[in-house]
Protein backbone atom coordinates (compact mmCIF):
# COMPACT_ATOMS: atom_id res chain seq x y z
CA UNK A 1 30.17 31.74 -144.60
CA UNK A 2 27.16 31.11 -142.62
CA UNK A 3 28.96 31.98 -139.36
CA UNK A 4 30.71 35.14 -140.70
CA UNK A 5 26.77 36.44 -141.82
CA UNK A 6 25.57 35.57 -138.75
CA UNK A 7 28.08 36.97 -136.32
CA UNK A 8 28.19 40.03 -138.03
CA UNK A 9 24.12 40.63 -137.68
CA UNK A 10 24.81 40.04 -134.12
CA UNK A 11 27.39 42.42 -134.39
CA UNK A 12 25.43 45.07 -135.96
CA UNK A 13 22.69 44.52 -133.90
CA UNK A 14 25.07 44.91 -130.38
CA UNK A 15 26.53 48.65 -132.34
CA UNK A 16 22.40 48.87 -132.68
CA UNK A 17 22.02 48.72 -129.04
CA UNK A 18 25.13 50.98 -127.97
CA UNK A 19 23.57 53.63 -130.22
CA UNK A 20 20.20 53.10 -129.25
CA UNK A 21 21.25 53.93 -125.28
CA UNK A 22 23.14 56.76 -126.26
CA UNK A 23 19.99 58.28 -127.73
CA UNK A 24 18.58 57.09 -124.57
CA UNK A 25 20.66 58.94 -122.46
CA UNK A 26 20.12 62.12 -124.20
CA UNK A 27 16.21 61.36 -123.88
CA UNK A 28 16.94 60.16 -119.62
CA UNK A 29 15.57 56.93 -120.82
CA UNK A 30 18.82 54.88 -120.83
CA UNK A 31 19.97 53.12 -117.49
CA UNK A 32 22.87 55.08 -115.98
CA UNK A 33 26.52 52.79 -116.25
CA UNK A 34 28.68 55.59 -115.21
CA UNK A 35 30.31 55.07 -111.73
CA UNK A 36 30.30 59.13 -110.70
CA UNK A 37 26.44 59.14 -111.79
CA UNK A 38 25.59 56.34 -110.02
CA UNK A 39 27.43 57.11 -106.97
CA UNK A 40 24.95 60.31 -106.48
CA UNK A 41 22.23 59.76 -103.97
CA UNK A 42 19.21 60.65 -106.45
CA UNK A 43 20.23 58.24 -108.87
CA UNK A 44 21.03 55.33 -106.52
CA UNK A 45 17.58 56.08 -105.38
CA UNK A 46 15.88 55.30 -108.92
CA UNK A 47 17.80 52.47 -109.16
CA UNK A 48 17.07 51.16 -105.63
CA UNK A 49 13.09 51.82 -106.67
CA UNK A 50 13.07 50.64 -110.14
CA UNK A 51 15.25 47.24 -109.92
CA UNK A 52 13.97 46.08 -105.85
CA UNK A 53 14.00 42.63 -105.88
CA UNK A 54 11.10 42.63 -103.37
CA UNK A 55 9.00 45.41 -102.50
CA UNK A 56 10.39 48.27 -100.29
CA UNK A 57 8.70 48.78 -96.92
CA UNK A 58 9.15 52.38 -98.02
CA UNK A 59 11.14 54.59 -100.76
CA UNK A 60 14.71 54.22 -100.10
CA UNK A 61 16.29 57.26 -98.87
CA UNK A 62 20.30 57.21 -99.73
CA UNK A 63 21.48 60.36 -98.74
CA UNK A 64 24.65 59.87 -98.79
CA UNK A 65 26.99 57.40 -101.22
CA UNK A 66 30.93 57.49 -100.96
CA UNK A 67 33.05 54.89 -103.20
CA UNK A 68 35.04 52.83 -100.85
CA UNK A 69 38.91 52.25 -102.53
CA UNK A 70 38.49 48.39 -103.08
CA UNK A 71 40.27 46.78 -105.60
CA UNK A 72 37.75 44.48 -107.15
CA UNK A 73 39.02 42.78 -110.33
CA UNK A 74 37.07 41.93 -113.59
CA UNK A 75 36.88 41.48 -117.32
CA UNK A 76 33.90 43.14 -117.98
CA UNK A 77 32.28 44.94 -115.36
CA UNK A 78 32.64 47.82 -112.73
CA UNK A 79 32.59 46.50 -109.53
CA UNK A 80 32.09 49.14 -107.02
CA UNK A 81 31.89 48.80 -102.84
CA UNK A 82 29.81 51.77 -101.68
CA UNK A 83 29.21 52.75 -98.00
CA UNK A 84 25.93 54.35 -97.21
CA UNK A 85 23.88 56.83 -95.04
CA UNK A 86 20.48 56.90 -94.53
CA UNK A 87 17.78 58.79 -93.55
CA UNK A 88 15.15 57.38 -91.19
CA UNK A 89 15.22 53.44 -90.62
CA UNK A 90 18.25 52.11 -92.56
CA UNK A 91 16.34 49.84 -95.77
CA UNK A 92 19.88 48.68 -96.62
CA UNK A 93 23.37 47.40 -95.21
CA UNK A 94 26.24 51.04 -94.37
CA UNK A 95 27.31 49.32 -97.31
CA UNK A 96 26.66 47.59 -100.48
CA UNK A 97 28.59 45.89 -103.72
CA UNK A 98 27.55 47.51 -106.79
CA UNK A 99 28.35 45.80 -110.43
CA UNK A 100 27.93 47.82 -113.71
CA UNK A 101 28.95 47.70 -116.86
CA UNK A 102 32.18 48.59 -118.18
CA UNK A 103 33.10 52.01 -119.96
CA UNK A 104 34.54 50.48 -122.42
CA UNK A 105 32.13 50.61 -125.73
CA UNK A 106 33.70 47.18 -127.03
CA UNK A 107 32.86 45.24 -123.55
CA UNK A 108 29.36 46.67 -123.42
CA UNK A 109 29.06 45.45 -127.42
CA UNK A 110 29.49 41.98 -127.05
CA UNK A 111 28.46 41.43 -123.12
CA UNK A 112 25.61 42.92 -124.88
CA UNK A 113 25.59 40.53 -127.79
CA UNK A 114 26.25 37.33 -125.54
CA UNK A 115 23.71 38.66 -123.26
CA UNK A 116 25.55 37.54 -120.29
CA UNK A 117 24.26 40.62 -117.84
CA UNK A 118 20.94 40.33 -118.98
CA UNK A 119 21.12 36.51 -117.65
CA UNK A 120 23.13 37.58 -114.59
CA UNK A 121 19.85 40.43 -113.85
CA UNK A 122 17.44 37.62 -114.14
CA UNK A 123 19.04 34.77 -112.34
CA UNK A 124 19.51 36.92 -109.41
CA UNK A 125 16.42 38.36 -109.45
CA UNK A 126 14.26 35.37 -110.14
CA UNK A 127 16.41 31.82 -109.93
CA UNK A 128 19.05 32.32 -106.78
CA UNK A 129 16.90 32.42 -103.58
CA UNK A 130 15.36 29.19 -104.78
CA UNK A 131 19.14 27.79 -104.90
CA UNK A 132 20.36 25.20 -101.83
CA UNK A 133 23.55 27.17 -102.09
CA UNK A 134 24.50 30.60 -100.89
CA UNK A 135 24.57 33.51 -102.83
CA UNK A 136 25.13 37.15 -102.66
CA UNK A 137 21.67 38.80 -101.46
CA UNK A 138 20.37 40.87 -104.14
CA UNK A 139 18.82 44.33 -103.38
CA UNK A 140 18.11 45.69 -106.49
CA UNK A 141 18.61 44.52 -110.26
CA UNK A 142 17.58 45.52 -113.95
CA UNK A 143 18.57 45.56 -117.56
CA UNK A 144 17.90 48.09 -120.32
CA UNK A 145 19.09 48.14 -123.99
CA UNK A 146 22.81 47.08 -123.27
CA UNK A 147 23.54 47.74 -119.54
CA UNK A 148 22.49 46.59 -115.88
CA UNK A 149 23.23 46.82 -112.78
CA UNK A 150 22.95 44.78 -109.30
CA UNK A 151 22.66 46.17 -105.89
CA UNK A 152 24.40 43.18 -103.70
CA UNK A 153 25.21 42.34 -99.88
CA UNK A 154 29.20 43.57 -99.24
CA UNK A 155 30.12 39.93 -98.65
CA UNK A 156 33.82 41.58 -97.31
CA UNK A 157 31.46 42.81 -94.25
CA UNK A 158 30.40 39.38 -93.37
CA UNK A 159 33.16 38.04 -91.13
CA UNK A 160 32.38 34.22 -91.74
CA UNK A 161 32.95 35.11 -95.52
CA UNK A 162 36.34 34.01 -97.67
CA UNK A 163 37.15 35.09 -100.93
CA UNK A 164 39.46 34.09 -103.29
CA UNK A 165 41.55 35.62 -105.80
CA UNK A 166 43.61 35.25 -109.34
CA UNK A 167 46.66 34.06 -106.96
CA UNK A 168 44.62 31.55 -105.02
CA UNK A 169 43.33 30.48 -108.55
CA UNK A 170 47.43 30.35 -109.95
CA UNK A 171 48.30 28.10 -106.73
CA UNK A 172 45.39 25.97 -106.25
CA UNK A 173 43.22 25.53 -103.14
CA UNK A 174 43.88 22.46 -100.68
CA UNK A 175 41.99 19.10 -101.62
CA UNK A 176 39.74 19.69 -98.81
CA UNK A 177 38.36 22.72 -99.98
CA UNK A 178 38.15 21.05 -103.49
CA UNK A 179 35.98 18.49 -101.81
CA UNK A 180 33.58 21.25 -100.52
CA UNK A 181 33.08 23.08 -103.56
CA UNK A 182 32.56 19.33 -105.39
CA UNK A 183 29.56 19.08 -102.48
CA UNK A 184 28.70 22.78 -103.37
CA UNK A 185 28.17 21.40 -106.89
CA UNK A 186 26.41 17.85 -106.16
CA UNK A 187 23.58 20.24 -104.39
CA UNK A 188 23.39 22.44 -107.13
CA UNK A 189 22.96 20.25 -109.26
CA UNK A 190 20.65 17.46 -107.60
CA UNK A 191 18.45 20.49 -107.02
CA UNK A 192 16.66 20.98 -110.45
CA UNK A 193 17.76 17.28 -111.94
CA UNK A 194 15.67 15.72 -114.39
CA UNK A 195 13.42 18.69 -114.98
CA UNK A 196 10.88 18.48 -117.99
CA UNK A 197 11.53 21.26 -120.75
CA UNK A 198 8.78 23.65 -119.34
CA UNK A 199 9.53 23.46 -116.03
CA UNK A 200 13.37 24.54 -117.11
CA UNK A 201 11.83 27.25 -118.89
CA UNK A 202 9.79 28.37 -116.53
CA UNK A 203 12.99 29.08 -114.42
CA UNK A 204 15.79 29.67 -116.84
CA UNK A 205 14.58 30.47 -119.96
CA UNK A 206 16.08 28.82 -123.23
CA UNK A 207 16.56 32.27 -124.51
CA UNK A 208 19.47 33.01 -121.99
CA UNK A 209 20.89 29.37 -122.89
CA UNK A 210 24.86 29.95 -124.74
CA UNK A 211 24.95 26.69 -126.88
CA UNK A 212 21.08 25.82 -127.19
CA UNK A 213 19.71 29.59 -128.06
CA UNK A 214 18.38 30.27 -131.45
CA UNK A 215 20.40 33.45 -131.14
CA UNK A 216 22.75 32.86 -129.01
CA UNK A 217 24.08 29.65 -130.98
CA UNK A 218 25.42 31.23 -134.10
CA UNK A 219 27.09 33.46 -131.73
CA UNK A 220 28.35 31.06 -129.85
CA UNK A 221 29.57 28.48 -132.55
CA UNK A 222 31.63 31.20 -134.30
CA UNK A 223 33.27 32.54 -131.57
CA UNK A 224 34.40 29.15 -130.44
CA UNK A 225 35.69 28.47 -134.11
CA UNK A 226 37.76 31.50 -134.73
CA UNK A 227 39.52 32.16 -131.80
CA UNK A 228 41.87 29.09 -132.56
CA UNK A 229 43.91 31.18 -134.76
CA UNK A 230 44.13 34.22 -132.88
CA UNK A 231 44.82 31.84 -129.52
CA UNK A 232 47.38 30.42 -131.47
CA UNK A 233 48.87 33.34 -132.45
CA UNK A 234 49.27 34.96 -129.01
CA UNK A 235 50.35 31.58 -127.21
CA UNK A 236 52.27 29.32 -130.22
CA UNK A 237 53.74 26.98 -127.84
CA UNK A 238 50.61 26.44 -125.69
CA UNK A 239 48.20 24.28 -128.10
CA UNK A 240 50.35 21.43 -129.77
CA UNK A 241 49.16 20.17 -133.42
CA UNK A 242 46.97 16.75 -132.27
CA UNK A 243 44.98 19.19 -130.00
CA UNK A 244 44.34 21.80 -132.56
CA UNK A 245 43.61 19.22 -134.71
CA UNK A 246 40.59 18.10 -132.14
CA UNK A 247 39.71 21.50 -131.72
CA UNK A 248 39.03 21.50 -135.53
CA UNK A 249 37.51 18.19 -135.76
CA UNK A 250 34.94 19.28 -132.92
CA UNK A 251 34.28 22.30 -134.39
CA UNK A 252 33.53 20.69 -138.02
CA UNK A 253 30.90 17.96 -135.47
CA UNK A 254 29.56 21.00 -133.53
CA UNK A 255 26.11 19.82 -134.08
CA UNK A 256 26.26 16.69 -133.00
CA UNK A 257 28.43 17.45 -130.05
CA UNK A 258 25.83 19.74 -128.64
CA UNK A 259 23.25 16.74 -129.03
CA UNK A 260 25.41 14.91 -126.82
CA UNK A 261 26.22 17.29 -124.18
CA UNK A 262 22.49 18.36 -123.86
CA UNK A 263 20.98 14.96 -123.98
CA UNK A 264 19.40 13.25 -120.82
CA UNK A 265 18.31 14.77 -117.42
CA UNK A 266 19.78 18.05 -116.91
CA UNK A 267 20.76 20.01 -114.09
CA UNK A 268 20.97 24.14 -113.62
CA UNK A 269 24.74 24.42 -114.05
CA UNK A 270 26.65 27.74 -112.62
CA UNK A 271 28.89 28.00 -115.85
CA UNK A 272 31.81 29.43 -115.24
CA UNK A 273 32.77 27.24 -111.93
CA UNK A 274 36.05 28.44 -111.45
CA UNK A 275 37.52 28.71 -107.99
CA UNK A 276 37.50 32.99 -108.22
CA UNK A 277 33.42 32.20 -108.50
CA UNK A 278 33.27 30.40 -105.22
CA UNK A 279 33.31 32.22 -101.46
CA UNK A 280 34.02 30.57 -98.51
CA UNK A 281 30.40 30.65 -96.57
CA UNK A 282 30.95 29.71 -92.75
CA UNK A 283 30.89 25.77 -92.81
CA UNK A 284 29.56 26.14 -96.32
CA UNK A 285 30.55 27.19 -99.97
CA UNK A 286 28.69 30.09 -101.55
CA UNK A 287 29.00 30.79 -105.32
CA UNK A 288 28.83 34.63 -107.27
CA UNK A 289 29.10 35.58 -110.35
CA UNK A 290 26.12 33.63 -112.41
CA UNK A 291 26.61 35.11 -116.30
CA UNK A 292 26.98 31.88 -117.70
CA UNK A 293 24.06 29.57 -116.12
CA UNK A 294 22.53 27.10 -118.22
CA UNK A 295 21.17 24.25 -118.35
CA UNK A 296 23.64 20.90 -118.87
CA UNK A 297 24.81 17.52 -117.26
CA UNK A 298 26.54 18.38 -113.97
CA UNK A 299 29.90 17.28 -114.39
CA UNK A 300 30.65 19.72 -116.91
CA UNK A 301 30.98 22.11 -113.92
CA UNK A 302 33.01 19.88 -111.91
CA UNK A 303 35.69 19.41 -115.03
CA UNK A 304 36.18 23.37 -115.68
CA UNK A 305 36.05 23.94 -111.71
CA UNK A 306 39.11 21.03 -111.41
CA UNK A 307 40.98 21.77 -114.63
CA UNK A 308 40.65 25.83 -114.06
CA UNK A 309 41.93 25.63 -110.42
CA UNK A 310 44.29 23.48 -109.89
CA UNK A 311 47.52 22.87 -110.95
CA UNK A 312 47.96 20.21 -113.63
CA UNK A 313 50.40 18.06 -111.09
CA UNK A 314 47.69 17.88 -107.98
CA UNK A 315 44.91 17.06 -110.88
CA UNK A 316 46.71 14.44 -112.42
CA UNK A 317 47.19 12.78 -108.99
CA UNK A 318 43.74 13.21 -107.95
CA UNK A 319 41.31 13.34 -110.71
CA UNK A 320 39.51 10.37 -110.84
CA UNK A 321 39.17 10.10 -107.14
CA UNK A 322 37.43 13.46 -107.42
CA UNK A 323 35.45 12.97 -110.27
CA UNK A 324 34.14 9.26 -108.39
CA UNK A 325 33.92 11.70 -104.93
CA UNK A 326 31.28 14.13 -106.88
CA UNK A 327 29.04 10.66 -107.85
CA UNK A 328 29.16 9.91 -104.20
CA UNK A 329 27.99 13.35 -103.26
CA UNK A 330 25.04 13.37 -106.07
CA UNK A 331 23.67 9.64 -104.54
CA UNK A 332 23.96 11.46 -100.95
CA UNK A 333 22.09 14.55 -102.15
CA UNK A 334 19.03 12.04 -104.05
CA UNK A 335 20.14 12.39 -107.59
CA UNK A 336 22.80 9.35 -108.42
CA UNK A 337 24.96 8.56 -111.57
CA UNK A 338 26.56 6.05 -112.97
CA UNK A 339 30.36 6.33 -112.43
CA UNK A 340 31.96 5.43 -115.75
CA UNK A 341 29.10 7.23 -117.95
CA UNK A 342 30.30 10.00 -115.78
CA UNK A 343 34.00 9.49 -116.35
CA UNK A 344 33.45 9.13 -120.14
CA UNK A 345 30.74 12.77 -120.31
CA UNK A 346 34.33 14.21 -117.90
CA UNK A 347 36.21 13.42 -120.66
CA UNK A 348 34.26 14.56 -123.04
CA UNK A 349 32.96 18.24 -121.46
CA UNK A 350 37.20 18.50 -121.13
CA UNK A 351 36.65 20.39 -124.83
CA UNK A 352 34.20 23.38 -122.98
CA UNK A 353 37.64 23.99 -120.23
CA UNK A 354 39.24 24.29 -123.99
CA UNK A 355 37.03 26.03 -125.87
CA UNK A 356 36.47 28.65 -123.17
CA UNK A 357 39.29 29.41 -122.54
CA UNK A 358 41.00 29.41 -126.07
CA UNK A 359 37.81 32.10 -126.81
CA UNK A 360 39.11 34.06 -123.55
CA UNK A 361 43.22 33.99 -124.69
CA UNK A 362 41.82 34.76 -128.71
CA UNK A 363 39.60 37.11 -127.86
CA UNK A 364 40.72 38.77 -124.91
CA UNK A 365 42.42 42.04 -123.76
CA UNK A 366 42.87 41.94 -120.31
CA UNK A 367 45.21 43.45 -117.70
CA UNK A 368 48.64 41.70 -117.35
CA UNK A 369 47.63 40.26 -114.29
CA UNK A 370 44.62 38.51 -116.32
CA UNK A 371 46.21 37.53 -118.97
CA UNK A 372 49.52 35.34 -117.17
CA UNK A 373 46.30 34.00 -115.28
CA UNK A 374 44.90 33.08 -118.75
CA UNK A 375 47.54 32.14 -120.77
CA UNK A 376 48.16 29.33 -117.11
CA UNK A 377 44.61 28.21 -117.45
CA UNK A 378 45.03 27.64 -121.02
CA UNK A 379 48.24 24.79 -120.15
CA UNK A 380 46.00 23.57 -118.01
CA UNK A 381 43.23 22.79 -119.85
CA UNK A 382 45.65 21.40 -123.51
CA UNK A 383 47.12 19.21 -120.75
CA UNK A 384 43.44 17.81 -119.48
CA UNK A 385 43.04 17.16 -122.86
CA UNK A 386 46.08 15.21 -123.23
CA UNK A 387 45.66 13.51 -119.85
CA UNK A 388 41.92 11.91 -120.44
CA UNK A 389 42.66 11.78 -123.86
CA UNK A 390 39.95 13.71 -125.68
CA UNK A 391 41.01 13.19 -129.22
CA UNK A 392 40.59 9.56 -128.17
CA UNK A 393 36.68 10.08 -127.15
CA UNK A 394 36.27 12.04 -130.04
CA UNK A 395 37.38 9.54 -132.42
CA UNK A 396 35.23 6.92 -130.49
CA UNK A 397 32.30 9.62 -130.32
CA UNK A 398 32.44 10.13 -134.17
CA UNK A 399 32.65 6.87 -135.26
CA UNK A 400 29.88 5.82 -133.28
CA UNK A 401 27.41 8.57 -134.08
């Protein structure tokens, strides 16, 4: 009952914000979402002023913007490509990547609940040029009320750039490219290690933090405890009985679970480490797409990155090796762990692939594209599950606790 109260203040507090931007926007005081409106020069203009990242030289001066036809995939966002011209000394790239919010009034409710853009706004504009790791370069970024936007580099313009895409995710990339994104990680993650609790917040605030939030939490919990059903519902072959039963049983523990997972020395995590997240970066590995960072113990990105994007047959075969290859890369990079406690916290952090992605399938209206790409990830993860057995570390978890 607690939940249910709590999740429906959120709730009325997300309708809050809609209506509170649509009051805005009669007033001119709400950011503009609307592709067309932000595709005309005098807007992009305000945008480019209000959200630079670093100070302008001089006032931008877009005088032309033209929406390139790129088909850019995503669940909750517009992502737009624009080309440019310019008067005077070009400030910008002939073209740029644009993400805004979606149309849709139920997206921008609960992005806006979850607060994911507003984290996205501030990790790019405060947290990812201090990273070891590419990322896009930010131009411009802010958040209002509900929406956002970001101003990025065109990374399809930069010739030593790969990306890669639902089917790439659906067939899996080639172990050596696993390898690189595990190194990708290993930097990441030895980067910030072992930070006091001031220093973290000083970077990424607690506030932003999905699990650990005082608002975010509630949100959080519930949404991980009711999608079961709904999952479930739309997949009844995909979750067998012992792991719904562990799904419950984790749920009914949330507490101490979270204790666990955010215990020890903790590193900035990208949280959602998915293949589709990571670009191919010359020699390197860049990463996008930061709505879920947090702070956590490393591995947990290296389990959803592994169980996410690769097929269950190539995990099975190469899992451990993998997870023993990422330890070697964190001692290389100056922040070592011990193997097995890594193993067992692999095992464990299985339950977030799970979670996540049960949330995603419950929850979820995607296209058709999405969802076969969902309902696949979903297999994926119930069989990690079965193959590390995480009822089994549950059971040893509880009755240890």
């Amino acid at each position: 009952m607690t939940d249910s109260i709590r999740m429906a203040l959120a709730a009325a507090a997300g309708a809050g914000g809609l209506m509170a931007d649509r009051l805005g926007d009669l007033a001119g005081s709400s950011l503009p979402y609307l592709p067309d409106t932000v595709c005309r020069p005098e807007v992009f203009n305000n945008l480019l002023r209000e959200g630079a990242v670093r100070p302008w030289p001089r006032p931008p001066a877009i005088t032309k913007v033209h929406r390139q036809d790129v088909a850019s995939v995503s669940s909750n966002c517009h992502n737009l490509v624009l080309s440019l011209e310019q008067a005077g000394p070009a400030l910008l790239p002939d073209s740029v990547f644009v993400k805004l919010p979606m149309e849709s009034m139920l997206t921008r409710w609960f992005m806006g609940i979850i607060r994911s853009w507003r984290l996205e706004s501030h990790f790019f504009r405060h947290v990812a040029a201090e990273l070891p790791i590419r990322t896009p370069a930010t131009y411009a970024t802010a958040w209002r009320g509900s929406r956002f936007y970001l101003v990025q580099e065109n990374l399809h313009q930069d010739s030593s750039v790969s990306l890669f895409t639902n089917p790439d995710m659906a067939e899996g990339p080639p172990l050596e490219v696993v390898r690189r994104c595990i190194d990708t990680f290993a930097r990441l993650h030895t980067c910030h290690y072992g930070l006091d609790a001031r220093s973290r917040e000083a970077i990424l605030p607690l506030t932003y933090h999905p699990f650990l939030s005082p608002d975010l939490a509630p949100v959080s919990r519930s949404l991980n405890r009711f999608a079961l059903g709904p999952a479930m519902k739309k997949q009844p072959a995909a979750i067998p009985a012992h792991i719904a039963a562990a799904y419950r049983q984790s749920m009914a523990h949330w507490n101490k679970l979270l204790q666990h997972w955010f215990s020890g020395p903790l590193s900035l995590l990208h949280g959602d480490s998915h293949l589709g997240n990571f670009f191919v970066s010359g020699d390197g590995m860049g990463m996008l797409d930061w709505q879920a960072a947090h702070w956590g113990k490393g591995i947990r990105d290296v389990q959803y990155f592994l169980i996410d994007s690769l097929p269950q047959s190539v995990l099975a075969a190469n899992e451990r090796d993998l997870v023993s290859y990422y330890v070697e890369r964190r001692a290389y990079h100056g922040a070592p762990l011990d193997e097995e406690q890594t193993w067992q916290d692999y095992r464990c952090f299985t339950f977030h692939t799970l979670f996540t992605i049960t949330v995603a399938v419950g929850f979820g209206a995607l296209n058709e594209e999405q969802d076969a790409l969902m309902a696949r990830i979903l297999r994926r993860a119930v069989a990690a599950c079965d193959r590390v057995d995480y009822p089994g570390w549950l059971a040893d978890f509880l009755r240890a606790a």
